[in-house]
Structure formats: C-alpha cells, structure tokens
PDB file of N, CA and C in Angstrom:
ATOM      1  N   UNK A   1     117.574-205.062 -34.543  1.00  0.00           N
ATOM      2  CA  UNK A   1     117.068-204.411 -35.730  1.00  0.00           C
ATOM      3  C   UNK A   1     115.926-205.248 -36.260  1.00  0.00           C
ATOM      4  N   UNK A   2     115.076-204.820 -36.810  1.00  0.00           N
ATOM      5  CA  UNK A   2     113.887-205.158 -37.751  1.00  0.00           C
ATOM      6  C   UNK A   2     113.889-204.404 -39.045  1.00  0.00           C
ATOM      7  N   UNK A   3     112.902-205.717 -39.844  1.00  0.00           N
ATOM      8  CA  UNK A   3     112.498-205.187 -41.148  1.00  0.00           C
ATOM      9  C   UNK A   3     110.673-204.692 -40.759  1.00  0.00           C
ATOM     10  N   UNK A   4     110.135-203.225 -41.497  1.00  0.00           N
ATOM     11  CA  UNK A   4     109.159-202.976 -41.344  1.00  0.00           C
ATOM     12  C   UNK A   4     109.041-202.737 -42.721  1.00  0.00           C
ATOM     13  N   UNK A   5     107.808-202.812 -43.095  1.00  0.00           N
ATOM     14  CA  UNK A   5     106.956-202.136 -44.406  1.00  0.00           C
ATOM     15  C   UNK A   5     106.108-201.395 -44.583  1.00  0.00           C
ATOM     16  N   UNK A   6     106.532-200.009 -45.165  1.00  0.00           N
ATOM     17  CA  UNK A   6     105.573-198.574 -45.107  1.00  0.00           C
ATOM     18  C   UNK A   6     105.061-198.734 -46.544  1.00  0.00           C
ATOM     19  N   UNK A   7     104.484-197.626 -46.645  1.00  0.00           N
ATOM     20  CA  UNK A   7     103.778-197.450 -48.231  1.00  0.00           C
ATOM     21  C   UNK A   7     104.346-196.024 -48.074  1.00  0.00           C
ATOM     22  N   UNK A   8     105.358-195.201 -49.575  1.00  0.00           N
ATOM     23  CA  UNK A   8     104.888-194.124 -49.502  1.00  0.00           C
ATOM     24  C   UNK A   8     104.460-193.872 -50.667  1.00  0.00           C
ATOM     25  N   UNK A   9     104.118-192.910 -50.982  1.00  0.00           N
ATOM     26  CA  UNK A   9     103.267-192.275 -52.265  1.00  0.00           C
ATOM     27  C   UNK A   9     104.955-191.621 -52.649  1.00  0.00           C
ATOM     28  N   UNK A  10     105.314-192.441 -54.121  1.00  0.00           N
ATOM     29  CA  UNK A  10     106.405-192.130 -54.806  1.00  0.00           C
ATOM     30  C   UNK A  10     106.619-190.785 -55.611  1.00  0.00           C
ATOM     31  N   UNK A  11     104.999-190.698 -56.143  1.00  0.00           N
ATOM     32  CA  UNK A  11     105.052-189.006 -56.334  1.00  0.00           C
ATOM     33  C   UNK A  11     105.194-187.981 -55.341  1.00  0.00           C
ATOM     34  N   UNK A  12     104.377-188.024 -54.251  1.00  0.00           N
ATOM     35  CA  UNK A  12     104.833-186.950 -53.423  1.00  0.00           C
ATOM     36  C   UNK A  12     105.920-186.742 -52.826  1.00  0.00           C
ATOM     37  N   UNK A  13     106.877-187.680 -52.689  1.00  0.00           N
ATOM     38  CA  UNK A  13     108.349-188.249 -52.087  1.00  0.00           C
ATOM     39  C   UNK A  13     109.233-187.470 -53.208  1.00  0.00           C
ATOM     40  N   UNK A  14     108.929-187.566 -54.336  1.00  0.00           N
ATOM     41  CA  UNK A  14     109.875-186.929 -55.575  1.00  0.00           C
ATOM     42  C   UNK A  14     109.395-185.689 -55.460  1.00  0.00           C
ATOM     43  N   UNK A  15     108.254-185.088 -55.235  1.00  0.00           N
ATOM     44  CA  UNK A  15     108.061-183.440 -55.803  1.00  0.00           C
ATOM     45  C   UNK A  15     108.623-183.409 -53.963  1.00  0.00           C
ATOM     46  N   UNK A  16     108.508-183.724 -53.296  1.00  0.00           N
ATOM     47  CA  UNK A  16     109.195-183.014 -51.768  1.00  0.00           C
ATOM     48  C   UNK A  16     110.905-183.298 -51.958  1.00  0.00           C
ATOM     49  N   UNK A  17     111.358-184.046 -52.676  1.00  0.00           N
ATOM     50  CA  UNK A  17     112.819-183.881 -52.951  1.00  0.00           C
ATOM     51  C   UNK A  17     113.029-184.805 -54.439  1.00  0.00           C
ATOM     52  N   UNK A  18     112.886-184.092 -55.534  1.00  0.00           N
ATOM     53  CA  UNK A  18     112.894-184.142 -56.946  1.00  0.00           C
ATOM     54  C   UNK A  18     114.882-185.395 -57.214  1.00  0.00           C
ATOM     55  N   UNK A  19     115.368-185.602 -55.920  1.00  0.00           N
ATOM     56  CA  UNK A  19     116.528-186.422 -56.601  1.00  0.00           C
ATOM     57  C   UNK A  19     116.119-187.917 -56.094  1.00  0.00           C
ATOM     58  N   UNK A  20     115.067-187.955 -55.309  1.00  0.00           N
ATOM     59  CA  UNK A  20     114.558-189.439 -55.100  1.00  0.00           C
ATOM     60  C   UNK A  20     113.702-190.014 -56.156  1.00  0.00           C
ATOM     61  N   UNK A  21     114.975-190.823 -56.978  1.00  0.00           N
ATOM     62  CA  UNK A  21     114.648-191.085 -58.728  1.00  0.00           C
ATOM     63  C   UNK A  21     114.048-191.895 -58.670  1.00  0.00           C
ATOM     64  N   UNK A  22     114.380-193.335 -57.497  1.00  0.00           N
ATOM     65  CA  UNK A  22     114.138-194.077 -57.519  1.00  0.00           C
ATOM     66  C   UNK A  22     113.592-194.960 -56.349  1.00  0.00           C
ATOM     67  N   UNK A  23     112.694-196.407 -56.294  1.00  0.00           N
ATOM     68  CA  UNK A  23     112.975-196.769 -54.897  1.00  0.00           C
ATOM     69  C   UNK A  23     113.932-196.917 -53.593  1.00  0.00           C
ATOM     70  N   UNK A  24     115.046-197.187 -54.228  1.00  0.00           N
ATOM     71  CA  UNK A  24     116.065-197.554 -53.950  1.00  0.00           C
ATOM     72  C   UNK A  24     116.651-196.223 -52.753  1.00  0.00           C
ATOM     73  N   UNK A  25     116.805-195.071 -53.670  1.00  0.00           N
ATOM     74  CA  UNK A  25     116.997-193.818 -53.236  1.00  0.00           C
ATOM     75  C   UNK A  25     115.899-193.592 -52.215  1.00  0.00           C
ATOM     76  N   UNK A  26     114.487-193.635 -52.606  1.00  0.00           N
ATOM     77  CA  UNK A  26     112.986-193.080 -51.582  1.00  0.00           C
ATOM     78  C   UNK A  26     113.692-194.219 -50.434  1.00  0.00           C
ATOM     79  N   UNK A  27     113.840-195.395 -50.396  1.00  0.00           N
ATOM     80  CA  UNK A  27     114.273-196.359 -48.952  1.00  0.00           C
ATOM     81  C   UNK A  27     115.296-195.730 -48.255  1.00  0.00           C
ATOM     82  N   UNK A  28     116.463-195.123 -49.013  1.00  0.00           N
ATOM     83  CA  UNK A  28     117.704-194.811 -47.994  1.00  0.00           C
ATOM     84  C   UNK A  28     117.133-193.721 -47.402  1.00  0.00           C
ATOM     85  N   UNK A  29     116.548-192.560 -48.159  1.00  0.00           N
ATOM     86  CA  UNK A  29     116.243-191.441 -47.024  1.00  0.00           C
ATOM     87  C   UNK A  29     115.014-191.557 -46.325  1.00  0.00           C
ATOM     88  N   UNK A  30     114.298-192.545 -46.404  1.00  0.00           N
ATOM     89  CA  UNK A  30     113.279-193.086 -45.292  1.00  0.00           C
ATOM     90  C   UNK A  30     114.359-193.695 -44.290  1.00  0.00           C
ATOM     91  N   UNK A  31     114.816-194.813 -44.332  1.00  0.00           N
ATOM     92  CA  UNK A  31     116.202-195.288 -43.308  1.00  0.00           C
ATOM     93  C   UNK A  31     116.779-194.349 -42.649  1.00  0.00           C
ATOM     94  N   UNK A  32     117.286-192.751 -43.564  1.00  0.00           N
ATOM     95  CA  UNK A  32     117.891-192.534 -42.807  1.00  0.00           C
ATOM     96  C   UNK A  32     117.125-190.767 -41.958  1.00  0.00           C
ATOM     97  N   UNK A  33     115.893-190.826 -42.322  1.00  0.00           N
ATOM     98  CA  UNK A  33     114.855-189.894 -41.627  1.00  0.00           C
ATOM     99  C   UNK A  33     114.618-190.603 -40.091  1.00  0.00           C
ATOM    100  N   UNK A  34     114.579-191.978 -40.427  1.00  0.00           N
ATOM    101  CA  UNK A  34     113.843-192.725 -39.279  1.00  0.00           C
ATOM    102  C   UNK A  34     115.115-192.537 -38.340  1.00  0.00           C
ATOM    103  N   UNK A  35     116.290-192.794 -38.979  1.00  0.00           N
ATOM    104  CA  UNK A  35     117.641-192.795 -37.982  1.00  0.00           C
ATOM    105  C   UNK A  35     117.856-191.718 -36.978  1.00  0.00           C
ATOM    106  N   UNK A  36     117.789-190.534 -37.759  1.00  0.00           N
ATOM    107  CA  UNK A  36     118.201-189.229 -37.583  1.00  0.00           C
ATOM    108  C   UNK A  36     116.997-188.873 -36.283  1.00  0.00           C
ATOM    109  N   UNK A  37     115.862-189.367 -36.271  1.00  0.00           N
ATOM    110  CA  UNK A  37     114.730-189.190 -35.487  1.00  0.00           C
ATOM    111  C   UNK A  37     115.337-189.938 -34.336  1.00  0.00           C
ATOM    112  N   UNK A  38     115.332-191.159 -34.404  1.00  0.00           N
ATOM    113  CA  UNK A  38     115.925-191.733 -32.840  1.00  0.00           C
ATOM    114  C   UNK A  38     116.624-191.604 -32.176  1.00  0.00           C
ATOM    115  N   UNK A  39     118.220-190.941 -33.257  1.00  0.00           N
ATOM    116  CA  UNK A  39     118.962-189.839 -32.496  1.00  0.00           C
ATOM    117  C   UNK A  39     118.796-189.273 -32.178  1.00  0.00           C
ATOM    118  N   UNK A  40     117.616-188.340 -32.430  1.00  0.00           N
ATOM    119  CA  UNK A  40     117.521-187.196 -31.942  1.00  0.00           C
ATOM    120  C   UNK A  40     116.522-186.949 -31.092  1.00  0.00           C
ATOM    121  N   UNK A  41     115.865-188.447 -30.461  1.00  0.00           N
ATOM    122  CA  UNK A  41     114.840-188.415 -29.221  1.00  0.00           C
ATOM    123  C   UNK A  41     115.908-188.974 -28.130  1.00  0.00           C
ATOM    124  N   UNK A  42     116.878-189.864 -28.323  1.00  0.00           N
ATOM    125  CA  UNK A  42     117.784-190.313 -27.468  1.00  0.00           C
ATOM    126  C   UNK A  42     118.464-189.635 -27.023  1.00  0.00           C
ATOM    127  N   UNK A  43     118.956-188.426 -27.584  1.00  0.00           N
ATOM    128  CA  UNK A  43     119.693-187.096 -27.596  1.00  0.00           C
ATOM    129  C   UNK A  43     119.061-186.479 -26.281  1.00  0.00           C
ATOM    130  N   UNK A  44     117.656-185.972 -27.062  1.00  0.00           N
ATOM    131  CA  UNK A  44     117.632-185.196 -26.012  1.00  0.00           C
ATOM    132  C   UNK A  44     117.210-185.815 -24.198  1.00  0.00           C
ATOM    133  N   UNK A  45     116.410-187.333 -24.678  1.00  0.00           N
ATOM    134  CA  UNK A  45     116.312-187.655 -23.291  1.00  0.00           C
ATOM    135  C   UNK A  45     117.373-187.861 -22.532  1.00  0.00           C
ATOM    136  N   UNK A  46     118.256-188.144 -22.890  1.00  0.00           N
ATOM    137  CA  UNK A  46     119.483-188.117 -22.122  1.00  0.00           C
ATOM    138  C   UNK A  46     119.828-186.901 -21.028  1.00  0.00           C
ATOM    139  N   UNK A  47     119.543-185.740 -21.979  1.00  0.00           N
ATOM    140  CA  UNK A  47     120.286-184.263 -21.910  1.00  0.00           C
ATOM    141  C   UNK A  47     119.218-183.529 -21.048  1.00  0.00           C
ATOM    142  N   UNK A  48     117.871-184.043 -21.084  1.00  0.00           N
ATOM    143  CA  UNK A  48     117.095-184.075 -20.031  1.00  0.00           C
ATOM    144  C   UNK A  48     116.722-183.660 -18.906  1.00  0.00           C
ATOM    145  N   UNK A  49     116.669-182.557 -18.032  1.00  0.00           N
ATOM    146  CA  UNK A  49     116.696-182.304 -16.836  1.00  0.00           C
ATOM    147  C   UNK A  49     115.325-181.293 -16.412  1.00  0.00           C
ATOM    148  N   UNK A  50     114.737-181.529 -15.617  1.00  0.00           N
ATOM    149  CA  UNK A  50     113.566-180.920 -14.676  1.00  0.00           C
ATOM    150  C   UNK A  50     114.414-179.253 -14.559  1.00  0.00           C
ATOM    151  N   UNK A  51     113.606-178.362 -14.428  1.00  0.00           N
ATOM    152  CA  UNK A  51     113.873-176.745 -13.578  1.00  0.00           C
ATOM    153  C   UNK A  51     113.435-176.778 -12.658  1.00  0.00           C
ATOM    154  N   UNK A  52     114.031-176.205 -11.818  1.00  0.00           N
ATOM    155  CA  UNK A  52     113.829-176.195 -10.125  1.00  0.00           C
ATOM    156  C   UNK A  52     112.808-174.572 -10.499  1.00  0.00           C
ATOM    157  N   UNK A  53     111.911-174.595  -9.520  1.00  0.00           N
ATOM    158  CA  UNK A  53     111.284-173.022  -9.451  1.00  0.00           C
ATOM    159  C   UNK A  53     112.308-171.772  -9.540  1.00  0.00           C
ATOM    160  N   UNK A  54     113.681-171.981  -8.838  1.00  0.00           N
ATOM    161  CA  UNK A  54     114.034-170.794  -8.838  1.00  0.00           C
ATOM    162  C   UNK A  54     115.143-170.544  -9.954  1.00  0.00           C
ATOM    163  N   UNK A  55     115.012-171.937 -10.808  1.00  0.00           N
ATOM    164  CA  UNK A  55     115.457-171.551 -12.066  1.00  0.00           C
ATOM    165  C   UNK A  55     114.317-171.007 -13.518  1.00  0.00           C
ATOM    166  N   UNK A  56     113.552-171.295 -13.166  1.00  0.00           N
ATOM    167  CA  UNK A  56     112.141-171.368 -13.819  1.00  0.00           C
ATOM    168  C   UNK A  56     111.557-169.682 -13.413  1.00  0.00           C
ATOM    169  N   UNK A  57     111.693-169.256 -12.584  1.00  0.00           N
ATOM    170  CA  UNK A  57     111.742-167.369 -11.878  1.00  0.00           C
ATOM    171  C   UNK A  57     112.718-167.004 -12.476  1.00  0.00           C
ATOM    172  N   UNK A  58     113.651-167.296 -12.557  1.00  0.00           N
ATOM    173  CA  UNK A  58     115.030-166.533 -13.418  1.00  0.00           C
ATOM    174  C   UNK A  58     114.518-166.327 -14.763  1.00  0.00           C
ATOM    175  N   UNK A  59     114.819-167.829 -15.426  1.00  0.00           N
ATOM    176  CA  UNK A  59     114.058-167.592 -16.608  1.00  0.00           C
ATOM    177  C   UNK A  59     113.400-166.421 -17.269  1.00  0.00           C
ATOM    178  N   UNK A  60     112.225-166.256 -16.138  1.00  0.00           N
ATOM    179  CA  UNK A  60     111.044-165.825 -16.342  1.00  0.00           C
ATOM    180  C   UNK A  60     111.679-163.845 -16.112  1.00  0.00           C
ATOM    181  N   UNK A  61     112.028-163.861 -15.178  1.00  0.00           N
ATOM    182  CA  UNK A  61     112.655-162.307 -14.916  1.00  0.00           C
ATOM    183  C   UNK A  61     113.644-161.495 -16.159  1.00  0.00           C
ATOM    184  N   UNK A  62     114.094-162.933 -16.531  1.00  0.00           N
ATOM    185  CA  UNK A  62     115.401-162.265 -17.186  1.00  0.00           C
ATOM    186  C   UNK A  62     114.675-161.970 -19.042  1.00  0.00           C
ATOM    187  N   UNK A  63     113.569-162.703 -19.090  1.00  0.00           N
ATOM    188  CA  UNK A  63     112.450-162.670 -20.228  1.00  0.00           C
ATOM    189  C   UNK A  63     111.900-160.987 -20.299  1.00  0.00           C
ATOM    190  N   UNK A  64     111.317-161.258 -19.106  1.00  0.00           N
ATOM    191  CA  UNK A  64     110.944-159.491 -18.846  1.00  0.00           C
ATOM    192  C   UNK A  64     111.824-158.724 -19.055  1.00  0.00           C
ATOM    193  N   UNK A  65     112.813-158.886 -18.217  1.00  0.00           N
ATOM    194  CA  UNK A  65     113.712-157.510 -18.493  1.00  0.00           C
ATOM    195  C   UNK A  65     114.208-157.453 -20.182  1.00  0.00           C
ATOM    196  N   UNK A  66     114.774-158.300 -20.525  1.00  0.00           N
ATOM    197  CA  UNK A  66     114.909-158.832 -21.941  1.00  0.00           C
ATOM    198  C   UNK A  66     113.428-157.881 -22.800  1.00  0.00           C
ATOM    199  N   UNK A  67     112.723-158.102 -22.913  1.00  0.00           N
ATOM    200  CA  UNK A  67     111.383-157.406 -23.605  1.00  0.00           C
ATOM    201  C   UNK A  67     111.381-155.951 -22.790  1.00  0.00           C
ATOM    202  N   UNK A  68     111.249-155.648 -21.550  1.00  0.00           N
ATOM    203  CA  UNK A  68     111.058-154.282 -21.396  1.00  0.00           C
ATOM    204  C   UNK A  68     112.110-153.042 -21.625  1.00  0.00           C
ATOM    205  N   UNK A  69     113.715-154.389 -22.568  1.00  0.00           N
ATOM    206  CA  UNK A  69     114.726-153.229 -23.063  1.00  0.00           C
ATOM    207  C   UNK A  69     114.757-153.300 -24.466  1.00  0.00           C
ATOM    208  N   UNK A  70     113.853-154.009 -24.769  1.00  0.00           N
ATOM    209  CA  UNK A  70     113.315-154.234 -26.320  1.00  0.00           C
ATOM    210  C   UNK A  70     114.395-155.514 -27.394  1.00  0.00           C
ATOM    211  N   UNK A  71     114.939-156.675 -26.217  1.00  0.00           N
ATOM    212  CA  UNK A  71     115.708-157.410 -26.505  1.00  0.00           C
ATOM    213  C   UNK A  71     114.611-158.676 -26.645  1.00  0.00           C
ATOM    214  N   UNK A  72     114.124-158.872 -27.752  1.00  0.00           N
ATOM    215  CA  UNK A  72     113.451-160.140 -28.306  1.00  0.00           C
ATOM    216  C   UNK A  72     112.822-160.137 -29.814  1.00  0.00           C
ATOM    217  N   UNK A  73     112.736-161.265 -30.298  1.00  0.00           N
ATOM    218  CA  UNK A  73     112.413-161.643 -31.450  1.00  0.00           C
ATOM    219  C   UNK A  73     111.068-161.973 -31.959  1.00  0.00           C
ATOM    220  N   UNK A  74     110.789-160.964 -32.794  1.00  0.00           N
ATOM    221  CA  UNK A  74     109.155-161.016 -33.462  1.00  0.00           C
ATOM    222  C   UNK A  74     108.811-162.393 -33.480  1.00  0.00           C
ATOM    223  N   UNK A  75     107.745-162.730 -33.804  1.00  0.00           N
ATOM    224  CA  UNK A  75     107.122-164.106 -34.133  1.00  0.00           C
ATOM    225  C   UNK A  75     107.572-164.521 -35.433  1.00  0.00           C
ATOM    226  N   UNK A  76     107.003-163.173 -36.476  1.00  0.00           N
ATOM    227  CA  UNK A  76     107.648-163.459 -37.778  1.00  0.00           C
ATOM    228  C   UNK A  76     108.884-163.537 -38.214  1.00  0.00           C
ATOM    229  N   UNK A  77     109.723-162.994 -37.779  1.00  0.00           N
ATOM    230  CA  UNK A  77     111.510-163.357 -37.590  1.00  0.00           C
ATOM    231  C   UNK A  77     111.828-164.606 -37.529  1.00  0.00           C
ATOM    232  N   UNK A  78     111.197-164.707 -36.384  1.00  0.00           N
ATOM    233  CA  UNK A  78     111.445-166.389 -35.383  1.00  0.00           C
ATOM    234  C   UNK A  78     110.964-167.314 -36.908  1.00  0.00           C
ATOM    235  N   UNK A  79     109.730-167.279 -37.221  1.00  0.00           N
ATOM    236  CA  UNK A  79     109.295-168.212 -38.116  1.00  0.00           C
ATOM    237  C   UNK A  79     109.484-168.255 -39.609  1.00  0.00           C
ATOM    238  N   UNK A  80     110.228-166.919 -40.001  1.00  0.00           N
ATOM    239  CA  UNK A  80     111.179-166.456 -41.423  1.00  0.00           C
ATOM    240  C   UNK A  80     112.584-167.844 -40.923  1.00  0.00           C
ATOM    241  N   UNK A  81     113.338-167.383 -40.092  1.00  0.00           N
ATOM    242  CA  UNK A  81     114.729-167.688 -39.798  1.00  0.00           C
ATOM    243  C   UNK A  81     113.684-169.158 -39.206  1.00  0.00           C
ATOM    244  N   UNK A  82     113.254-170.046 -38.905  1.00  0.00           N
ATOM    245  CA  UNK A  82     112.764-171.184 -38.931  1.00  0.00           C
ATOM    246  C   UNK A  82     112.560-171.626 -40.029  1.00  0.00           C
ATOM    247  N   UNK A  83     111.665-171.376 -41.755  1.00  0.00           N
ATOM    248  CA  UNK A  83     112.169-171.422 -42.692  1.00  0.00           C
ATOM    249  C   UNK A  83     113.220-171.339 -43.460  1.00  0.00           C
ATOM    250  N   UNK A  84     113.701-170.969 -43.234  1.00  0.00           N
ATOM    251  CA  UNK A  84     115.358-170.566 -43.375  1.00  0.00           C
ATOM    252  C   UNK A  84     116.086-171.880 -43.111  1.00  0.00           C
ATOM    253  N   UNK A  85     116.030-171.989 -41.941  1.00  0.00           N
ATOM    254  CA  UNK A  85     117.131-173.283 -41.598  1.00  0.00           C
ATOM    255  C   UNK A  85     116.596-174.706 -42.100  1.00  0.00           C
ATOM    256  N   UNK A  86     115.121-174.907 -42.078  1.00  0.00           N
ATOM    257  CA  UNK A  86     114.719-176.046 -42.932  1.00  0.00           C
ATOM    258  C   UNK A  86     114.568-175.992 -44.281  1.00  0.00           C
ATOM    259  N   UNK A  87     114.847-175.016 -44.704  1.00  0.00           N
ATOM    260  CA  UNK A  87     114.939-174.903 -46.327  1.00  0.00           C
ATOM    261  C   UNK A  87     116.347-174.945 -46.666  1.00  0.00           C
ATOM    262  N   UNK A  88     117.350-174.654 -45.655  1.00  0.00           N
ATOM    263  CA  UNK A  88     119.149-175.123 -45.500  1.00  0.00           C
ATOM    264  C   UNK A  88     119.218-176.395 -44.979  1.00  0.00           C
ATOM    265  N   UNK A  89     118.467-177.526 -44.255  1.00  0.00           N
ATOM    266  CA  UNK A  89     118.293-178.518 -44.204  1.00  0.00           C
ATOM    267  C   UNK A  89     118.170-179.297 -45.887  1.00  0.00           C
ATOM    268  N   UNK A  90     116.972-178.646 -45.745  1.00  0.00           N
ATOM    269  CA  UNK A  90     116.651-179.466 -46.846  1.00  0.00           C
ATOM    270  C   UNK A  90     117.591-179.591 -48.209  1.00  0.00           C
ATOM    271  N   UNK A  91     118.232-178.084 -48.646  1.00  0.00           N
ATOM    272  CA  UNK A  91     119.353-178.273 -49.621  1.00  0.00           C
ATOM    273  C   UNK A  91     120.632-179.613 -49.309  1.00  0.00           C
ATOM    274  N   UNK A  92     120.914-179.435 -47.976  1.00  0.00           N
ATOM    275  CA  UNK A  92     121.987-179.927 -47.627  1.00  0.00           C
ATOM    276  C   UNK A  92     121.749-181.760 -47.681  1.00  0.00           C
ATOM    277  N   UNK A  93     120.419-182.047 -47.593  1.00  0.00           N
ATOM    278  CA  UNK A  93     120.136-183.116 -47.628  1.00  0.00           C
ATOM    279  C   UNK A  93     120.127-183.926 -49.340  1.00  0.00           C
ATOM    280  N   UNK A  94     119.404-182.684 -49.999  1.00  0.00           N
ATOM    281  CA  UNK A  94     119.148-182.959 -51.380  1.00  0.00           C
ATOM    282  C   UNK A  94     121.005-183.464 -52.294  1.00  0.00           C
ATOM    283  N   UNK A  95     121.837-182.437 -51.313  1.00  0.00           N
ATOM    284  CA  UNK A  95     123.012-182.709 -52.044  1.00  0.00           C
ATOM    285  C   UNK A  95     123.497-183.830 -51.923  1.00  0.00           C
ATOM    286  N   UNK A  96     123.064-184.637 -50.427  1.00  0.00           N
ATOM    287  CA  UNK A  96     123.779-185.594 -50.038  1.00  0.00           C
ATOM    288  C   UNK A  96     122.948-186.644 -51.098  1.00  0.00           C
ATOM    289  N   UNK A  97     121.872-186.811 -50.573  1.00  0.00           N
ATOM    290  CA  UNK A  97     121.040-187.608 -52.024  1.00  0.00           C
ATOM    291  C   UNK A  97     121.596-187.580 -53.287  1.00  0.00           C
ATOM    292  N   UNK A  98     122.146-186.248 -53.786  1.00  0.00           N
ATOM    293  CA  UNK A  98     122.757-186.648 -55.248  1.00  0.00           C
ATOM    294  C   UNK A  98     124.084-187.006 -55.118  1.00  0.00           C
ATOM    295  N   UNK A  99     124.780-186.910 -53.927  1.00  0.00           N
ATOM    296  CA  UNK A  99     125.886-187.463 -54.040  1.00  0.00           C
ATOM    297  C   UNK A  99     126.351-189.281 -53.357  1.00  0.00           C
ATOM    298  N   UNK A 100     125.007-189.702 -53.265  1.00  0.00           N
ATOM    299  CA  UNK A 100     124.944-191.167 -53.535  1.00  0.00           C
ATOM    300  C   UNK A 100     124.752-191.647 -53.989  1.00  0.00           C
TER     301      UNK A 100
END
C-alpha cells in the first residue's frame, strides 16, 4: 500500500454528492472509488477470455436473427435504463455516505 496526494475541488465533490460534508468524508469515498475500480479491473481480467471465430459467427448470426424478429433494444432505452442504474448507484452510495 501507498500514501498518494490528489487535489479535489471540494465544491464540485459536494454538488456531485451533497453528503460529502467534509474532508474526511470527500477521502473515504475517494479511497473507496479508487478500491471499487481495482476490483473491478482485476475482476474482469481474470474472467477474461479471447472468442474463437466460430464463437464470434454465432454471436454475430444469433444478433441478426434477434433484429430481423424485432428482438433488440433501441439506443435510447439502452441509454434511459443506463441512467437509470447510475442514478440507483449513485442513491445507494449517497445512503451509504450518510450512514457513516
């Protein structure tokens, strides 16, 4: 482990989550942004694996047929329900913040 030193801008840290009152608070969810990130690059390199072509043709077939029976998801759906879950992130985080 190491100690590093960032700068953040304490106002914009509070209007992006209004319960980071203090330094103290802005450090733990920097600590634990940075955490959650390395888990979640270690995660996936692990889980990791190349497609062979004739999984990569499947894919690709089963996409088509999928769209030419009208089984797929708008862009704007996709990126509504992508807001969605980071704006349910983000509550879920804010609670944990007030409940430390």
């Amino acid at each position: 482990m190491c100690t590093v030193t960032i700068n953040i801008n304490e106002a914009q840290a509070r209007r992006f989550n209004p319960s980071l009152k203090d330094m103290e608070a802005i450090s733990r969810w920097a600590q634990r942004v940075i955490d959650d990130y390395i888990a979640s690059r270690q995660h996936t390199k692990e889980e990791l694996k190349p497609y062979t072509m004739e999984e990569l043709n499947a894919r690709i077939d089963k996409a088509e047929r999928d769209s030419a029976e009208g089984r797929y998801r708008d862009f704007d759906d996709f990126m509504r329900e992508l807001e969605e879950k980071f704006a349910e992130e983000d509550r879920k985080e804010l609670a944990m913040m007030e409940a430390v």
